[in-house]
PDB file of N, CA and C in Angstrom:
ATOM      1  N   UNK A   1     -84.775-116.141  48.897  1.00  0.00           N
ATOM      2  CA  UNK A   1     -85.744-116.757  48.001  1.00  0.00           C
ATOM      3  C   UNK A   1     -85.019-117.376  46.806  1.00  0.00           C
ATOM      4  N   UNK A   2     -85.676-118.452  46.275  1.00  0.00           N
ATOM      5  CA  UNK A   2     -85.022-118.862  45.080  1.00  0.00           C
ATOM      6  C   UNK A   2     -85.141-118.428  43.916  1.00  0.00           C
ATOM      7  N   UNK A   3     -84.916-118.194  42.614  1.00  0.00           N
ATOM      8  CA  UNK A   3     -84.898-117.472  41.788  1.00  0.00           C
ATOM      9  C   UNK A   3     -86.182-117.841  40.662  1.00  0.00           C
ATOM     10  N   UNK A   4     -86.781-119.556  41.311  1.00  0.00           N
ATOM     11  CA  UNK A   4     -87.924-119.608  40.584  1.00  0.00           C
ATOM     12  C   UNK A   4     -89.361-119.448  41.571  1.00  0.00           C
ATOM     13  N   UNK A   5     -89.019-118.655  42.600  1.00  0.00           N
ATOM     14  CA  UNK A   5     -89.863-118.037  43.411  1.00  0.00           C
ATOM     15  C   UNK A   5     -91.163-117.521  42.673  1.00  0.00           C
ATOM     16  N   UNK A   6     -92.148-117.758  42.934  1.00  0.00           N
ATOM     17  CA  UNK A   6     -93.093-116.656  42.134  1.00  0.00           C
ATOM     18  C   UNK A   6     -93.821-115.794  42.968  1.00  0.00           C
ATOM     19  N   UNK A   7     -93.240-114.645  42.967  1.00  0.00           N
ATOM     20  CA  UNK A   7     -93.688-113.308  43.508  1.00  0.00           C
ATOM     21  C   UNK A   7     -94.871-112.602  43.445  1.00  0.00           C
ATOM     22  N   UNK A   8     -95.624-112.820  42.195  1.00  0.00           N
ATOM     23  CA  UNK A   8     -96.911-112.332  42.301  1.00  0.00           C
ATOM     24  C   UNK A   8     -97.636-113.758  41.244  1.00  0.00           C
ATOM     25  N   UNK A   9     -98.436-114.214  42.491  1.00  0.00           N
ATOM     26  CA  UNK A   9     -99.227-115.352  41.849  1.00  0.00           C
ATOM     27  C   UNK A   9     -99.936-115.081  40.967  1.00  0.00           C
ATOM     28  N   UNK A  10    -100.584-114.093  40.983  1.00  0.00           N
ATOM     29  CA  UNK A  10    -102.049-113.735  39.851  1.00  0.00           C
ATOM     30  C   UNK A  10    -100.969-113.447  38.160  1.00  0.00           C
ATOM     31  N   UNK A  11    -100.123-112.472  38.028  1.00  0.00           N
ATOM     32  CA  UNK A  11     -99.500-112.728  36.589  1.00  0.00           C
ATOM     33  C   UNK A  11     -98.193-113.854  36.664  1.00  0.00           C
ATOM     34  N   UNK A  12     -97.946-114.509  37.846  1.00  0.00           N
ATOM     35  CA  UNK A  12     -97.218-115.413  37.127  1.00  0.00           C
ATOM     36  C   UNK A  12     -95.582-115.035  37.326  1.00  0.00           C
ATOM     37  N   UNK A  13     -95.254-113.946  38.434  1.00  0.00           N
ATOM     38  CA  UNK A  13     -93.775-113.534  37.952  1.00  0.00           C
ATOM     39  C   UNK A  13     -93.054-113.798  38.867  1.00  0.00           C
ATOM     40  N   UNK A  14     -92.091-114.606  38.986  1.00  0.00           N
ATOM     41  CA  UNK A  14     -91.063-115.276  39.588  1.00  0.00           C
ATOM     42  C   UNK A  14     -89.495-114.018  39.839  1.00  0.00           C
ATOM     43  N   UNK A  15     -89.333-114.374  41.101  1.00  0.00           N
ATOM     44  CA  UNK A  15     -87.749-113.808  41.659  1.00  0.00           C
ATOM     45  C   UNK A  15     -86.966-113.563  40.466  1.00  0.00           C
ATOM     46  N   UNK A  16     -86.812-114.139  39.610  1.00  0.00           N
ATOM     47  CA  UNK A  16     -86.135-114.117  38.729  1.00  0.00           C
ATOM     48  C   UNK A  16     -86.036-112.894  37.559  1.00  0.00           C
ATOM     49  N   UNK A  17     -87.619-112.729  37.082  1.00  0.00           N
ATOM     50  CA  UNK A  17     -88.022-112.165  35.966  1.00  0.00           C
ATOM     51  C   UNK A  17     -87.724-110.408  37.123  1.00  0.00           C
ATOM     52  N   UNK A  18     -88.402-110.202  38.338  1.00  0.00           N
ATOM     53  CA  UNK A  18     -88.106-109.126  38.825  1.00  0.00           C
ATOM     54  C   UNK A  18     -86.887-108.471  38.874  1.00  0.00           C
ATOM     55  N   UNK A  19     -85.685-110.139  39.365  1.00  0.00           N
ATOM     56  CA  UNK A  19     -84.164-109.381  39.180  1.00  0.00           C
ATOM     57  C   UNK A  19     -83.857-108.795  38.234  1.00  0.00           C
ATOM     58  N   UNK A  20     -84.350-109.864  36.905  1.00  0.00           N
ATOM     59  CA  UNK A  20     -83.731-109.508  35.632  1.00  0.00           C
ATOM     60  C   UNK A  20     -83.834-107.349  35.182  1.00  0.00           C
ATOM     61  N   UNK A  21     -85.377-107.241  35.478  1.00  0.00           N
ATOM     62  CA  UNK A  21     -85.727-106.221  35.124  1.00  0.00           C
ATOM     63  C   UNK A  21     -85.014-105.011  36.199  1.00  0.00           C
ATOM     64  N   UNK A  22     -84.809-104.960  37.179  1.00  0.00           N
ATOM     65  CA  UNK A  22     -83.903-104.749  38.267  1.00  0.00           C
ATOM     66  C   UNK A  22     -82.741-104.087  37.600  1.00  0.00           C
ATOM     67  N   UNK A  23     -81.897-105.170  36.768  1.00  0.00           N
ATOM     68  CA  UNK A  23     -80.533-105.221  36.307  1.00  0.00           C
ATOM     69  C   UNK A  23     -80.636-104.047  34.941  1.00  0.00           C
ATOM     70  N   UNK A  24     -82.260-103.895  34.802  1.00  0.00           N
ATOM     71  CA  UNK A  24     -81.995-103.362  33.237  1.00  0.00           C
ATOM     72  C   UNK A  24     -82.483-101.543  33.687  1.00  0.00           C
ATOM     73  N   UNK A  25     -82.574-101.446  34.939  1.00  0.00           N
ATOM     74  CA  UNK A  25     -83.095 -99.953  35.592  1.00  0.00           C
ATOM     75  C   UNK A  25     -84.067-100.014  36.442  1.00  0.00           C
ATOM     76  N   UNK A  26     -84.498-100.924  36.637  1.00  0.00           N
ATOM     77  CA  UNK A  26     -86.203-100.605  37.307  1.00  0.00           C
ATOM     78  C   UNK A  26     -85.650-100.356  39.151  1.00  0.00           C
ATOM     79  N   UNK A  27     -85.971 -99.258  39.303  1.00  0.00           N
ATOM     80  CA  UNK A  27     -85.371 -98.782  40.985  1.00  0.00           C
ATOM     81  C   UNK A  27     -87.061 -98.961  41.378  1.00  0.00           C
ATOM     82  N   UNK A  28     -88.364 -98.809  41.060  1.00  0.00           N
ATOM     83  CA  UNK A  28     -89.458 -99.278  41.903  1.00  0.00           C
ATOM     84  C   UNK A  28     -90.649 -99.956  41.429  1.00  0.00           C
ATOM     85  N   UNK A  29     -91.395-100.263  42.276  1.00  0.00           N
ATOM     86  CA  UNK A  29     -92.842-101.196  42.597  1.00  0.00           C
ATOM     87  C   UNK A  29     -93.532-100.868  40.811  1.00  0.00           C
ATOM     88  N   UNK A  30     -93.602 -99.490  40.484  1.00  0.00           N
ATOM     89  CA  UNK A  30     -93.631 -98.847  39.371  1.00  0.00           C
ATOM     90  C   UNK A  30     -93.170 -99.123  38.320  1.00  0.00           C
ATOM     91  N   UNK A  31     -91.769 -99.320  38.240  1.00  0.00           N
ATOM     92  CA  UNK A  31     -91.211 -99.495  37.328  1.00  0.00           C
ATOM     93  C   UNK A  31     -91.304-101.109  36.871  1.00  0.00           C
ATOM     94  N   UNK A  32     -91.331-101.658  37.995  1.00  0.00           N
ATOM     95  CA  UNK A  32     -91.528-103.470  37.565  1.00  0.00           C
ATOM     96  C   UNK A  32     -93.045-103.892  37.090  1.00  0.00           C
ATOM     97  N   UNK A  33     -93.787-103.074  37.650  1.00  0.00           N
ATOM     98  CA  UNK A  33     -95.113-103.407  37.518  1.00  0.00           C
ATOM     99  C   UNK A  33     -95.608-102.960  36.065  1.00  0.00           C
ATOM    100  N   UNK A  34     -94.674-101.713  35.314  1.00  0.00           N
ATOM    101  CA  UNK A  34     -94.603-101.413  33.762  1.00  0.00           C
ATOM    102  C   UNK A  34     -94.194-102.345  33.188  1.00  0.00           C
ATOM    103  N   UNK A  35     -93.206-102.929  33.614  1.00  0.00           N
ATOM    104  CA  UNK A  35     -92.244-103.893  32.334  1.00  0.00           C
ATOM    105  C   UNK A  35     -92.210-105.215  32.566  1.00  0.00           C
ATOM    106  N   UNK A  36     -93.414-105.773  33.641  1.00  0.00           N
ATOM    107  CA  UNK A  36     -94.107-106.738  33.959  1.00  0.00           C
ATOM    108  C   UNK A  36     -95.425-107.354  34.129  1.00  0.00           C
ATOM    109  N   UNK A  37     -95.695-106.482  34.377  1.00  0.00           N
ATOM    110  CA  UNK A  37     -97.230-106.769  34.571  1.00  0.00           C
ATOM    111  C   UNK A  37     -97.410-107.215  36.083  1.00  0.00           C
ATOM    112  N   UNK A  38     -96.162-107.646  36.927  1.00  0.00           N
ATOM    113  CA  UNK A  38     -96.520-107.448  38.096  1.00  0.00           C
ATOM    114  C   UNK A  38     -97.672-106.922  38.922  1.00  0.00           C
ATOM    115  N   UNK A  39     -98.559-107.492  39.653  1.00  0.00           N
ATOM    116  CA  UNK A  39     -98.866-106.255  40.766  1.00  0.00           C
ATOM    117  C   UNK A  39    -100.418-106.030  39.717  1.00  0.00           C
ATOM    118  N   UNK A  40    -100.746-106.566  38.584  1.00  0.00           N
ATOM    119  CA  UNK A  40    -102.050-106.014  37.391  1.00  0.00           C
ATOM    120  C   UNK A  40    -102.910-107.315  37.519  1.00  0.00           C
ATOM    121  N   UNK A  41    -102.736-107.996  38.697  1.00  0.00           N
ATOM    122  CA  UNK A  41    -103.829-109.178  38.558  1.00  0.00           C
ATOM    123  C   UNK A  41    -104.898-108.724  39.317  1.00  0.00           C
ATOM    124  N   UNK A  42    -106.080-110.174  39.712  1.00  0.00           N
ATOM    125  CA  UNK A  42    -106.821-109.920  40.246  1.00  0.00           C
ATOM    126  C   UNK A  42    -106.557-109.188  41.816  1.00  0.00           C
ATOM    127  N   UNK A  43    -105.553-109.163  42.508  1.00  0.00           N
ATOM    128  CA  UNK A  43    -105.329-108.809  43.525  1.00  0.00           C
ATOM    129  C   UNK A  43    -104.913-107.407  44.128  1.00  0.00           C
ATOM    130  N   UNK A  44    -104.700-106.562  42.576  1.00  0.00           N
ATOM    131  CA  UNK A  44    -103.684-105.665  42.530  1.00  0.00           C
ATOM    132  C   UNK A  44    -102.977-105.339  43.469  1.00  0.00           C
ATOM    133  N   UNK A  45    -102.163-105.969  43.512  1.00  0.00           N
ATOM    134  CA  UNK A  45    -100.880-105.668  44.339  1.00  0.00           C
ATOM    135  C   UNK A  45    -100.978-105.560  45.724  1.00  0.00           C
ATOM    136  N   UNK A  46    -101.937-106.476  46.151  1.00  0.00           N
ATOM    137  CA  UNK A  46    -102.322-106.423  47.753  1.00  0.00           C
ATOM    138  C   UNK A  46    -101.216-107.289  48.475  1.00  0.00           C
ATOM    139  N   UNK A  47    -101.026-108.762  47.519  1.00  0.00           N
ATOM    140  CA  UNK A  47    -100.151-109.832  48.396  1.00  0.00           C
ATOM    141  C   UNK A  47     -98.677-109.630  47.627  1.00  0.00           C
ATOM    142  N   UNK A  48     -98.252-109.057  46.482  1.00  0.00           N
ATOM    143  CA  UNK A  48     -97.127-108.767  46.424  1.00  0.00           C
ATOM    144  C   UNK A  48     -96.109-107.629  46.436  1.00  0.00           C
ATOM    145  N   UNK A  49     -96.733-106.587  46.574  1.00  0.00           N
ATOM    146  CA  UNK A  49     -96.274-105.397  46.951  1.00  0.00           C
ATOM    147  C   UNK A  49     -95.021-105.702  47.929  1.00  0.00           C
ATOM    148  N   UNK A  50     -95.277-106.300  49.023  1.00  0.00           N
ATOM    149  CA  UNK A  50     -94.165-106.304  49.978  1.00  0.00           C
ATOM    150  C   UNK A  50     -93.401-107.277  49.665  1.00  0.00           C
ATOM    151  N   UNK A  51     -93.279-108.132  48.741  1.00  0.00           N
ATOM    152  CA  UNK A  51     -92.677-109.019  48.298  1.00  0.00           C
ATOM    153  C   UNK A  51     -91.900-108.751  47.141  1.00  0.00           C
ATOM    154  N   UNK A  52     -92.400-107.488  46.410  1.00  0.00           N
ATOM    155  CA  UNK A  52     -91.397-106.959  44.883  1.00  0.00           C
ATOM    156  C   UNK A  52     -90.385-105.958  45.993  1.00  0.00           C
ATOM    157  N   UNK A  53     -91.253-105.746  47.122  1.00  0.00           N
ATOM    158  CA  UNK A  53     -89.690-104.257  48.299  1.00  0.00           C
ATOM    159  C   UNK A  53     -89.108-105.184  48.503  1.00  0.00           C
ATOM    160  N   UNK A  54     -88.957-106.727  48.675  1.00  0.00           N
ATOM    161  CA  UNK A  54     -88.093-107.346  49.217  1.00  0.00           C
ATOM    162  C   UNK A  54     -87.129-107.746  48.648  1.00  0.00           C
ATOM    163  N   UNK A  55     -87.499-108.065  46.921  1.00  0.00           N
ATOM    164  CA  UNK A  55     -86.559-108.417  45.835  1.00  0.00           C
ATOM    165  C   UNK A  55     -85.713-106.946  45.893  1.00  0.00           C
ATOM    166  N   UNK A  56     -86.845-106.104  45.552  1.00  0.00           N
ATOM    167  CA  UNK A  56     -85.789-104.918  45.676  1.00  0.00           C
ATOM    168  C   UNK A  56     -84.567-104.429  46.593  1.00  0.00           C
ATOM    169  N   UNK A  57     -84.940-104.572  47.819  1.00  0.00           N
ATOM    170  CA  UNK A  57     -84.393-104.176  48.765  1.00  0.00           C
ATOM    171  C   UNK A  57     -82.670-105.447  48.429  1.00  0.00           C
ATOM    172  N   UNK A  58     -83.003-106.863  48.552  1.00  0.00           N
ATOM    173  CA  UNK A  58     -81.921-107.848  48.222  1.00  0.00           C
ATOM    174  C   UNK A  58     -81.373-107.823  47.221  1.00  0.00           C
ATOM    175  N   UNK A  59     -81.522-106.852  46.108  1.00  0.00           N
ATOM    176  CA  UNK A  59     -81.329-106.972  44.897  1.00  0.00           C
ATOM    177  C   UNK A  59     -80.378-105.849  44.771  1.00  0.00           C
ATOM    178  N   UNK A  60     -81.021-104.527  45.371  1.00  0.00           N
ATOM    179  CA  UNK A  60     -80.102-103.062  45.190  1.00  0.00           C
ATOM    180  C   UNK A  60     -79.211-102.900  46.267  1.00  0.00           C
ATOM    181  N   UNK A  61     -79.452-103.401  47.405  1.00  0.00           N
ATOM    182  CA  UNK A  61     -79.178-103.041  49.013  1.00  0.00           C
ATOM    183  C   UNK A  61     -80.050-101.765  49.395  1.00  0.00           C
ATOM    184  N   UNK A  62     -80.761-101.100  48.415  1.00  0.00           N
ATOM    185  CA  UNK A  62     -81.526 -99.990  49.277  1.00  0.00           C
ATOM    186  C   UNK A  62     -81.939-100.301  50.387  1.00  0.00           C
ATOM    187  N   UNK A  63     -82.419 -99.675  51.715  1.00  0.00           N
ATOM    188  CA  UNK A  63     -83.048 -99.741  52.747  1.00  0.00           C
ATOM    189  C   UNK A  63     -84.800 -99.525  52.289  1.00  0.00           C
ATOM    190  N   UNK A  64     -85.185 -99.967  53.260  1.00  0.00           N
ATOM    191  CA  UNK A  64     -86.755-100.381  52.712  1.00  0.00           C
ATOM    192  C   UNK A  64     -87.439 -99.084  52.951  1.00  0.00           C
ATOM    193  N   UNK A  65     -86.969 -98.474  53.621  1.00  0.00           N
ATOM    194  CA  UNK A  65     -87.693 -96.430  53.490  1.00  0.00           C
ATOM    195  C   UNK A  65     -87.127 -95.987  52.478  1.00  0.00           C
ATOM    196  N   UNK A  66     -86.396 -96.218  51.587  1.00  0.00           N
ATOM    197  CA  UNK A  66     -85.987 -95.739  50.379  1.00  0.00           C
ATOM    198  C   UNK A  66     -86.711 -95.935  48.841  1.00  0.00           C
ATOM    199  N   UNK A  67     -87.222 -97.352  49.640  1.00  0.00           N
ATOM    200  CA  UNK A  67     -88.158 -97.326  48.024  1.00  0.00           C
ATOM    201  C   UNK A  67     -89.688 -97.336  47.845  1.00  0.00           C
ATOM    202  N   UNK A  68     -89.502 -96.605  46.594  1.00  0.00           N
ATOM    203  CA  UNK A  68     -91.185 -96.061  47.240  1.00  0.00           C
ATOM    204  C   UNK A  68     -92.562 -97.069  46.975  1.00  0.00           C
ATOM    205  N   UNK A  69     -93.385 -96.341  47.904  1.00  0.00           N
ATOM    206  CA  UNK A  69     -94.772 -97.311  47.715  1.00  0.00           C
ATOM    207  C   UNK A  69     -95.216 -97.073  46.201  1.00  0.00           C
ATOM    208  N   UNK A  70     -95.833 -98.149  46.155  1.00  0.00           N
ATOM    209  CA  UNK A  70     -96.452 -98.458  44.511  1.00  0.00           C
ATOM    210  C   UNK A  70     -97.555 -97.431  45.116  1.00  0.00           C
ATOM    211  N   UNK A  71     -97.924 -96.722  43.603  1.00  0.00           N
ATOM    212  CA  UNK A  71     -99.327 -95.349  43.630  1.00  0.00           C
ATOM    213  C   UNK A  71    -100.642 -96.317  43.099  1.00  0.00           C
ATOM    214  N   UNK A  72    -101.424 -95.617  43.828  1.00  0.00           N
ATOM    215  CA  UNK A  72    -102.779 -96.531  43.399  1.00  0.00           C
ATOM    216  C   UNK A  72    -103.381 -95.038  42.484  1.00  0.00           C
ATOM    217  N   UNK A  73    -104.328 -96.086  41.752  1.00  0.00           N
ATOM    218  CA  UNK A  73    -104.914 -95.156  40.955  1.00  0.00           C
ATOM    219  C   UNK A  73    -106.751 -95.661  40.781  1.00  0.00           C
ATOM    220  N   UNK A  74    -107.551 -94.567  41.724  1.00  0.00           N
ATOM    221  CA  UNK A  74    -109.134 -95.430  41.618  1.00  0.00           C
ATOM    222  C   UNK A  74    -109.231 -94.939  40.980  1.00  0.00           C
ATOM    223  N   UNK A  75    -110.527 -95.439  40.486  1.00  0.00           N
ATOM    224  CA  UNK A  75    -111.678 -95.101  39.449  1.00  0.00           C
ATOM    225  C   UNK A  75    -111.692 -93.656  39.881  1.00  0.00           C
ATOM    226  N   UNK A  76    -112.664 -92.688  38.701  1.00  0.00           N
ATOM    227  CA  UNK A  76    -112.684 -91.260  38.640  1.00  0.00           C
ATOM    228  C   UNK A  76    -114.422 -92.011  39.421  1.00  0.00           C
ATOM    229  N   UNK A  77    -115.200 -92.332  38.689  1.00  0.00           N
ATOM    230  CA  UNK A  77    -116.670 -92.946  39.006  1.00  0.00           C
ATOM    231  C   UNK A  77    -116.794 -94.368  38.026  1.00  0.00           C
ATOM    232  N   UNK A  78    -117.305 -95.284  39.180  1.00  0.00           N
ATOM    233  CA  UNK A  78    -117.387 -96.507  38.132  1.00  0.00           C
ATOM    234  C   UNK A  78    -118.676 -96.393  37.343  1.00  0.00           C
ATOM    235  N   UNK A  79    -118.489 -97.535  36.375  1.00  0.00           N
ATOM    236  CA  UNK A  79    -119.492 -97.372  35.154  1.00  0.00           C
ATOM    237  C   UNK A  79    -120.149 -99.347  35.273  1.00  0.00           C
ATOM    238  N   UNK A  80    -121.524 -98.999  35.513  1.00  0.00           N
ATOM    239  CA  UNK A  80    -122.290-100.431  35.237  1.00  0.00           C
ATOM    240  C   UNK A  80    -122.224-100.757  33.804  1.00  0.00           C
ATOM    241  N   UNK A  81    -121.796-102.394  33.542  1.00  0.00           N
ATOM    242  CA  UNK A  81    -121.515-102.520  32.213  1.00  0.00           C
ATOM    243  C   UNK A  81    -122.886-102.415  31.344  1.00  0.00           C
ATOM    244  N   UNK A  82    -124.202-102.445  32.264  1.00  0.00           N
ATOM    245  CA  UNK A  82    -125.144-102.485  31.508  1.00  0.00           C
ATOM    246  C   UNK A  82    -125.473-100.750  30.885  1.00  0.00           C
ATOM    247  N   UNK A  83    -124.752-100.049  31.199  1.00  0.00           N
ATOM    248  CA  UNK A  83    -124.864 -98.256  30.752  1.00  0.00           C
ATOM    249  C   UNK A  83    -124.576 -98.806  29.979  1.00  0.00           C
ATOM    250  N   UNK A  84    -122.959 -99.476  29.299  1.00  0.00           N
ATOM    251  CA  UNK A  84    -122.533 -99.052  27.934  1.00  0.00           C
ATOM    252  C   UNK A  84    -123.130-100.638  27.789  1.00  0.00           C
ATOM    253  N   UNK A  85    -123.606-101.871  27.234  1.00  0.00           N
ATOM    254  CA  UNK A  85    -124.272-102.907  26.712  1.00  0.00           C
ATOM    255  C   UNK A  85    -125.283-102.694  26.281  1.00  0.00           C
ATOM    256  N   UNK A  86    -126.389-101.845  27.333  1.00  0.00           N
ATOM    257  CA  UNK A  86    -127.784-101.714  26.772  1.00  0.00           C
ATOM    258  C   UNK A  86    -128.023-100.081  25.977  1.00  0.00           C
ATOM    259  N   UNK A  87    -129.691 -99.973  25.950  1.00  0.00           N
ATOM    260  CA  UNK A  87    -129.856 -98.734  25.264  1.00  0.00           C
ATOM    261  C   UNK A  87    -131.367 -98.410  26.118  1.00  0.00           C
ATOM    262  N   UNK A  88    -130.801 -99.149  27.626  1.00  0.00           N
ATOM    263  CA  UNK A  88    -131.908 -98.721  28.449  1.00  0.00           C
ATOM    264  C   UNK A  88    -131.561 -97.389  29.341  1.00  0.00           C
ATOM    265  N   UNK A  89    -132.754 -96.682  29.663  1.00  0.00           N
ATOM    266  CA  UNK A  89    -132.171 -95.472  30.169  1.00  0.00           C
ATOM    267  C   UNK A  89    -132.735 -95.514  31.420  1.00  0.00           C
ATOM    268  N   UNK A  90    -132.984 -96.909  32.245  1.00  0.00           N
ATOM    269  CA  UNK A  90    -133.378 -97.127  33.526  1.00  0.00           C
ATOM    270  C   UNK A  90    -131.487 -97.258  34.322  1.00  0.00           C
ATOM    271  N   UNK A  91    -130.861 -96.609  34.912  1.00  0.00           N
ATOM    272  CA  UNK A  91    -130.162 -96.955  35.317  1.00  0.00           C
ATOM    273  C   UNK A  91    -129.919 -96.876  36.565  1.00  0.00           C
ATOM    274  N   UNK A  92    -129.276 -97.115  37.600  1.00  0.00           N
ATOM    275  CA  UNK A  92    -128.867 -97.013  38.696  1.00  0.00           C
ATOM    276  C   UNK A  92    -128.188 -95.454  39.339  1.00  0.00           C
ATOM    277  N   UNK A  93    -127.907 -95.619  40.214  1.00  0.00           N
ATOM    278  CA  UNK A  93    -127.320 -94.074  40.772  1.00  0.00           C
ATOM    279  C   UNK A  93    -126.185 -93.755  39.782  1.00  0.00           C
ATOM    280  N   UNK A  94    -125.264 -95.053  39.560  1.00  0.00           N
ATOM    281  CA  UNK A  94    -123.961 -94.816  38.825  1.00  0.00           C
ATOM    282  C   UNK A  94    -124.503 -93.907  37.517  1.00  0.00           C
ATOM    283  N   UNK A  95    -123.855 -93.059  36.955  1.00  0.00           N
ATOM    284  CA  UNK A  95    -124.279 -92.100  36.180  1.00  0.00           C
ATOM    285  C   UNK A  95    -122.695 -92.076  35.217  1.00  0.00           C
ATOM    286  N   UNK A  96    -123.185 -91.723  33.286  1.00  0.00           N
ATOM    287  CA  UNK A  96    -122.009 -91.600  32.580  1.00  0.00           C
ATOM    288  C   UNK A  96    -122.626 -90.632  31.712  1.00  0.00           C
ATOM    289  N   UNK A  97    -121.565 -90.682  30.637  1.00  0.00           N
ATOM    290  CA  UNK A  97    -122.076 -89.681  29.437  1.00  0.00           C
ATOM    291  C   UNK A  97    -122.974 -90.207  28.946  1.00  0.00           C
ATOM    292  N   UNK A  98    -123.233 -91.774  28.514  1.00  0.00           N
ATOM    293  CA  UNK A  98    -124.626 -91.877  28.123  1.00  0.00           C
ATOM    294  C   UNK A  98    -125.590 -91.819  28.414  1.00  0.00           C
ATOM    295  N   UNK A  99    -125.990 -91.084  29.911  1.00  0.00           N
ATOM    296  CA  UNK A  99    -126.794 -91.015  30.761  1.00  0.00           C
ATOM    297  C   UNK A  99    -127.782 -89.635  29.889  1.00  0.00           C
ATOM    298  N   UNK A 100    -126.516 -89.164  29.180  1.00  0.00           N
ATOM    299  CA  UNK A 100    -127.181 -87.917  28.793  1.00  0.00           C
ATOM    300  C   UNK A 100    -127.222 -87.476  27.278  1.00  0.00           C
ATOM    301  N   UNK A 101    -127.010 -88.555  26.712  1.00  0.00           N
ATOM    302  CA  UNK A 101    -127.232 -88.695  25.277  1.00  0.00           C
ATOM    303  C   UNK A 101    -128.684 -88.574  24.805  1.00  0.00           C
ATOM    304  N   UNK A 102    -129.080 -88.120  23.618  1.00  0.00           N
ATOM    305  CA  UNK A 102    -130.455 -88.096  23.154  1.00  0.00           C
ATOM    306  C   UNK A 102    -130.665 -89.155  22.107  1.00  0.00           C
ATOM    307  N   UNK A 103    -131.560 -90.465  22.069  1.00  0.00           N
ATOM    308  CA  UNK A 103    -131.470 -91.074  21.078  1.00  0.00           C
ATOM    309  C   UNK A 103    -133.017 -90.690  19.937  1.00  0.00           C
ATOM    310  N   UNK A 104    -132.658 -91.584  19.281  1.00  0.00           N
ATOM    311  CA  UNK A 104    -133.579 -90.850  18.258  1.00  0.00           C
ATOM    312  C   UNK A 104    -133.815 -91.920  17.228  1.00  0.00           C
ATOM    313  N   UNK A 105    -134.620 -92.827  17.133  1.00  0.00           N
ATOM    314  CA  UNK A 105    -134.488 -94.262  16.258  1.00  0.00           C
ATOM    315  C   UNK A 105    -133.228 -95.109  16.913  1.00  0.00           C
ATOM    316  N   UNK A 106    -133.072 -95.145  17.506  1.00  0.00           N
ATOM    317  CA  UNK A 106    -131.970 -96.326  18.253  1.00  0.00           C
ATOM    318  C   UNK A 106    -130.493 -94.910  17.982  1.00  0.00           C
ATOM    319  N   UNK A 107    -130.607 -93.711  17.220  1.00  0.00           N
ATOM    320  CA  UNK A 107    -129.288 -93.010  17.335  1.00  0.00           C
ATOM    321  C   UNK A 107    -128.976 -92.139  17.964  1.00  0.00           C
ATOM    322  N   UNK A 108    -127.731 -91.627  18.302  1.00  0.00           N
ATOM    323  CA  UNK A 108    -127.721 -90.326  18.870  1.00  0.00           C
ATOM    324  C   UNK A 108    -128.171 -89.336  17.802  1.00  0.00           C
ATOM    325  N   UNK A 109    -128.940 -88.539  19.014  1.00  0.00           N
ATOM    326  CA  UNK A 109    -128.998 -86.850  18.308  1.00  0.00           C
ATOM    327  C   UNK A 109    -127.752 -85.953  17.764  1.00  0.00           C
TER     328      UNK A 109
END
């Protein structure tokens, strides 16, 4: 690949910016995706994941079972933006702490 390659379309980061960070410690998917933003777009890391193992892999000589998969991290429970926007207490199944707040003149109790 060439060095103005861009590796993950959604932030923008090119062969280059991955080596660089490479050179300064980054051994994984993890570590580039901290000190880049790599891998934090709309896609998260669906179309470049195998494309930051590849810089890696050409970059360190590691073998590609050596470096590890990027960790996903879901939601605990998602939150409708209208829970926290409104001060309606019609909500959907999705459930939060304000589900269980007491108001009192527009305040909490």
């Amino acid at each position: 690949m060439d060095k103005a390659t861009i590796i993950c379309k959604c932030e923008e980061i090119t062969y280059e910016e991955i080596e660089e960070v490479i050179g300064h410690g980054a051994e994984a998917f993890d570590d580039i995706k901290r000190l880049t933003r790599c891998g934090m777009g709309p896609c998260q890391s669906k179309v470049c994941s195998h494309l930051v193992s590849q810089v890696i892999h050409e970059v360190t000589g590691k073998p590609f079972d050596e470096i590890p998969v990027p960790r996903t991290r879901m939601p605990i429970s998602p939150i409708k933006i209208e829970t926290l926007a409104t001060n309606s207490t019609e909500f959907s199944t999705v459930k939060s702490v304000l589900d269980e707040l007491k108001l009192e003149d527009g305040r909490v109790k």
